[in-house]
Protein backbone atom coordinates (compact mmCIF):
# COMPACT_ATOMS: atom_id res chain seq x y z
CA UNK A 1 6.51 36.53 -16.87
CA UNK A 2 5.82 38.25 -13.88
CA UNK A 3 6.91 37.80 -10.25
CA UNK A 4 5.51 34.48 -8.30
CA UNK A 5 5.17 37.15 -5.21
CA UNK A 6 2.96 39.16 -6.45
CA UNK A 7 0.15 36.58 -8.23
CA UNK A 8 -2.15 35.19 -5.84
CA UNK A 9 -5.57 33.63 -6.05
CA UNK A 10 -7.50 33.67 -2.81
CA UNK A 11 -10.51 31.50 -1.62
CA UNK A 12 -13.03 33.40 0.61
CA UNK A 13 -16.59 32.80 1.53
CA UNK A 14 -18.23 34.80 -1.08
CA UNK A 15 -15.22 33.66 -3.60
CA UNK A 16 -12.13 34.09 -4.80
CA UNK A 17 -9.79 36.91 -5.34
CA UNK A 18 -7.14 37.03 -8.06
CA UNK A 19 -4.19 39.08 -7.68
CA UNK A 20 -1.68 40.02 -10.09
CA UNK A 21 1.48 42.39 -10.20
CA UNK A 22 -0.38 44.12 -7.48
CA UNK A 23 -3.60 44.28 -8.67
CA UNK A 24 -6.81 42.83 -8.62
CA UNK A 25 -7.75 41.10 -11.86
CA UNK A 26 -11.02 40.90 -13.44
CA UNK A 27 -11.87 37.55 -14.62
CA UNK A 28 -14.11 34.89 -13.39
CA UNK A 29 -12.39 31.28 -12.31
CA UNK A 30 -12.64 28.63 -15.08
CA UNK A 31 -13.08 30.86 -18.37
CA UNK A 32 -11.03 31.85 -21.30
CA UNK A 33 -9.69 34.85 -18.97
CA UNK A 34 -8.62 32.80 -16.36
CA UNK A 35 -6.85 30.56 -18.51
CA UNK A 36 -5.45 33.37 -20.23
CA UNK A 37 -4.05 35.31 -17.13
CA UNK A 38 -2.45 31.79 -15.82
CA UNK A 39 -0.84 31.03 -19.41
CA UNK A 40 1.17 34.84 -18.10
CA UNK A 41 2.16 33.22 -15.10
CA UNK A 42 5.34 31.45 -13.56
CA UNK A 43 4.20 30.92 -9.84
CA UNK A 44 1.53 32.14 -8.05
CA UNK A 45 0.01 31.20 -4.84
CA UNK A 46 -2.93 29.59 -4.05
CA UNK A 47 -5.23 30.07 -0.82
CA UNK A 48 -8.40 27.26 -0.59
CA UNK A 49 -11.67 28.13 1.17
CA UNK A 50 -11.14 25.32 3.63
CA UNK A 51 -7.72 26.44 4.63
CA UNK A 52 -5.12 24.87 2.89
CA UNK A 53 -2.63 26.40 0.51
CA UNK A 54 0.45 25.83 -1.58
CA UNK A 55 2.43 27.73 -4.48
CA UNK A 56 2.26 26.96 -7.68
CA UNK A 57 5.33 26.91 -10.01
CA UNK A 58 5.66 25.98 -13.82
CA UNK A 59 8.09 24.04 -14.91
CA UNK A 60 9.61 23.87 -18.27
CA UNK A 61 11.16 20.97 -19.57
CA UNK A 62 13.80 21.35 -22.56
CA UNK A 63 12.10 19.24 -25.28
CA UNK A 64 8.85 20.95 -25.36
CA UNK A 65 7.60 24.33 -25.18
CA UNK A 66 4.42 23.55 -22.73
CA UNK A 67 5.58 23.44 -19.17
CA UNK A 68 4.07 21.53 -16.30
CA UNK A 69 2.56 23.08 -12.85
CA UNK A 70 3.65 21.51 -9.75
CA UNK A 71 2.21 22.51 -5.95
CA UNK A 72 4.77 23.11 -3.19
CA UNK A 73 4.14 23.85 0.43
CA UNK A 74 7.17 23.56 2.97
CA UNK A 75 5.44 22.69 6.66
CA UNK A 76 7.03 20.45 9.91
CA UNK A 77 10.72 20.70 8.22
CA UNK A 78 9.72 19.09 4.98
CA UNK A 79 8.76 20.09 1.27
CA UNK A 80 5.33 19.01 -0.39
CA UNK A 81 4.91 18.67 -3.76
CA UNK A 82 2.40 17.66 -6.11
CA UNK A 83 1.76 17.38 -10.07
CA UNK A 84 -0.93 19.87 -10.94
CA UNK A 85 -0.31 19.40 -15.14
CA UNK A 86 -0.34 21.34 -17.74
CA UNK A 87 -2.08 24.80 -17.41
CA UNK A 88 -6.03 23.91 -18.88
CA UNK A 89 -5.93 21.57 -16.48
CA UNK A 90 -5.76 24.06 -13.21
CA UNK A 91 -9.47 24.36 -12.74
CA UNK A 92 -10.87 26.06 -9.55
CA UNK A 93 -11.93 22.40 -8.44
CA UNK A 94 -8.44 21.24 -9.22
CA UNK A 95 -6.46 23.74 -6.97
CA UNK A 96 -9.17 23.13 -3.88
CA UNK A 97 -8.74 19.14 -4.62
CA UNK A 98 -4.78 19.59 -4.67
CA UNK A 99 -4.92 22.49 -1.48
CA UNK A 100 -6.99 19.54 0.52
CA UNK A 101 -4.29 16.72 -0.08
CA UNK A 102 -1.53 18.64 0.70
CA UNK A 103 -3.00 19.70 3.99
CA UNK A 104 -3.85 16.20 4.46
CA UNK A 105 -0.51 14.97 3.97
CA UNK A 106 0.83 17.82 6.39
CA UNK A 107 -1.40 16.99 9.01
CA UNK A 108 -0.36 13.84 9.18
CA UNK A 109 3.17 14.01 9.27
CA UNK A 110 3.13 16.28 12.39
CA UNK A 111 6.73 17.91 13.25
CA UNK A 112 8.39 16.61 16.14
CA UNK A 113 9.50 18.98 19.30
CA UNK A 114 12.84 19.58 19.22
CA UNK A 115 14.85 17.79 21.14
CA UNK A 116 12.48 14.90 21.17
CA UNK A 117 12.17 11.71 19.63
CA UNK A 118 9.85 10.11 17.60
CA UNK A 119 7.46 7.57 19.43
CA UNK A 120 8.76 3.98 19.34
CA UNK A 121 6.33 1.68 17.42
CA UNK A 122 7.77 -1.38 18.80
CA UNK A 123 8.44 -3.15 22.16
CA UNK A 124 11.31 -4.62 23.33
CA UNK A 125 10.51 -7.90 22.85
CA UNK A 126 9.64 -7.14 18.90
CA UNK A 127 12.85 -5.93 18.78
CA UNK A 128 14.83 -9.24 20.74
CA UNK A 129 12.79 -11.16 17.91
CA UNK A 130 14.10 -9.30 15.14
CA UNK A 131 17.30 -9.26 16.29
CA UNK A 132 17.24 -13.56 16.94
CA UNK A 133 15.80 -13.69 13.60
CA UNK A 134 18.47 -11.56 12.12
CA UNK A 135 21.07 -13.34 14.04
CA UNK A 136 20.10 -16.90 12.31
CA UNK A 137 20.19 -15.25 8.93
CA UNK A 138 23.62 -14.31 8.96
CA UNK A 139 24.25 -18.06 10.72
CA UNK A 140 22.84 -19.43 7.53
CA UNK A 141 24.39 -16.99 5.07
CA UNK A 142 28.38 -17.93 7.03
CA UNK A 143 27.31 -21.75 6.41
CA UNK A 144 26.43 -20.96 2.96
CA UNK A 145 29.60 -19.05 1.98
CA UNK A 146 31.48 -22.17 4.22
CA UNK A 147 30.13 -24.22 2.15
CA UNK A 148 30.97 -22.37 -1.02
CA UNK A 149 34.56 -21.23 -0.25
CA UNK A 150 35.68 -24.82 0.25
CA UNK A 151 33.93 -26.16 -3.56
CA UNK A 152 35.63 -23.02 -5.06
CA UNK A 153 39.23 -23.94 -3.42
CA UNK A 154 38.40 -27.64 -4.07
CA UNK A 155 37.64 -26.43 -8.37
CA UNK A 156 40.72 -24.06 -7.84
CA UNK A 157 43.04 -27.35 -6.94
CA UNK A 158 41.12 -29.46 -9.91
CA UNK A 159 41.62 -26.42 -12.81
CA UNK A 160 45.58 -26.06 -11.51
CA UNK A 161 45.59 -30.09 -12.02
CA UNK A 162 44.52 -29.55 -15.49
CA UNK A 163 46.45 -26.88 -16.50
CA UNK A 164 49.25 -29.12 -15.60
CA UNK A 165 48.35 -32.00 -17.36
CA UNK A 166 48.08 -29.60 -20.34
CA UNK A 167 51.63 -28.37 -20.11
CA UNK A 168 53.05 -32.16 -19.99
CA UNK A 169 52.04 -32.82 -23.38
CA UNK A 170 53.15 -30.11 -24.79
């Protein structure tokens, strides 16, 4: 296996361009060759046309032989990741689908300044009325252990009762 650093694939305008253990590689996206130089691979990383990109790692589970390719791309202070599967399955199409929806998901979970908070969805008032409605939960939930506690002290008394009605007659 060679080094995830050095094995890239690279989306440009008039293609892509496929780079492994620094150098370029000769074989077109989607056929035998492709396949072939990927099934060589434990990482590489992956540029899209439109801009996004991720790294792709294989993962080996212990049962099987056959790993599994997962995307990763760490942006805004968190880590991306996304099930690619198993390695005929990382078309051209594929990694430009998967690039695009991790972007997506980036872009819309937008890091916060530092320092700063994150905006408040509610109002005050949403939060008095959560609060009044929490407050006559837990009003209910003390009547209903009230309630309880004295039926299991009341069953207590009646099992001691019987017990001692058992030991008399003996």
């Amino acid at each position: 296996m060679t080094s995830r650093l050095l094995n890239f694939i690279e989306g440009s305008k008039s293609g892509y361009l496929l780079w492994g253990t620094e150098q370029e590689i000769a074989a077109m996206p989607d056929s035998p060759e492709w396949f072939s130089w990927l099934t060589g691979l434990s990482s590489f990383h992956f540029k899209s046309k439109h801009g996004g990109h991720f790294t792709a790692r294989l993962e080996k589970k212990q049962r099987g032989t056959e790993g599994y390719w997962y995307a990763y791309r760490k942006a805004n202070k968190r880590q991306y990741r996304q099930y690619l599967g198993t390695t005929d399955k990382l078309t051209l199409a594929h990694l430009e689908s998967t690039a695009a929806e991790i972007e997506k998901n980036v872009l819309s979970n937008p890091q916060l300044e530092k320092g700063k908070r994150a905006p408040v969805k509610e109002t005050k008032e949403d939060l008095r009325q959560r609060i009044s409605e929490q407050d006559r939960e837990i009003e209910k939930l003390k009547r209903q252990v009230d309630e309880r506690g004295l039926t299991i002290i009341g069953q207590t008394n009646e099992i001691s009762a019987l017990k001692q009605q058992l030991r008399n007659r003996r």
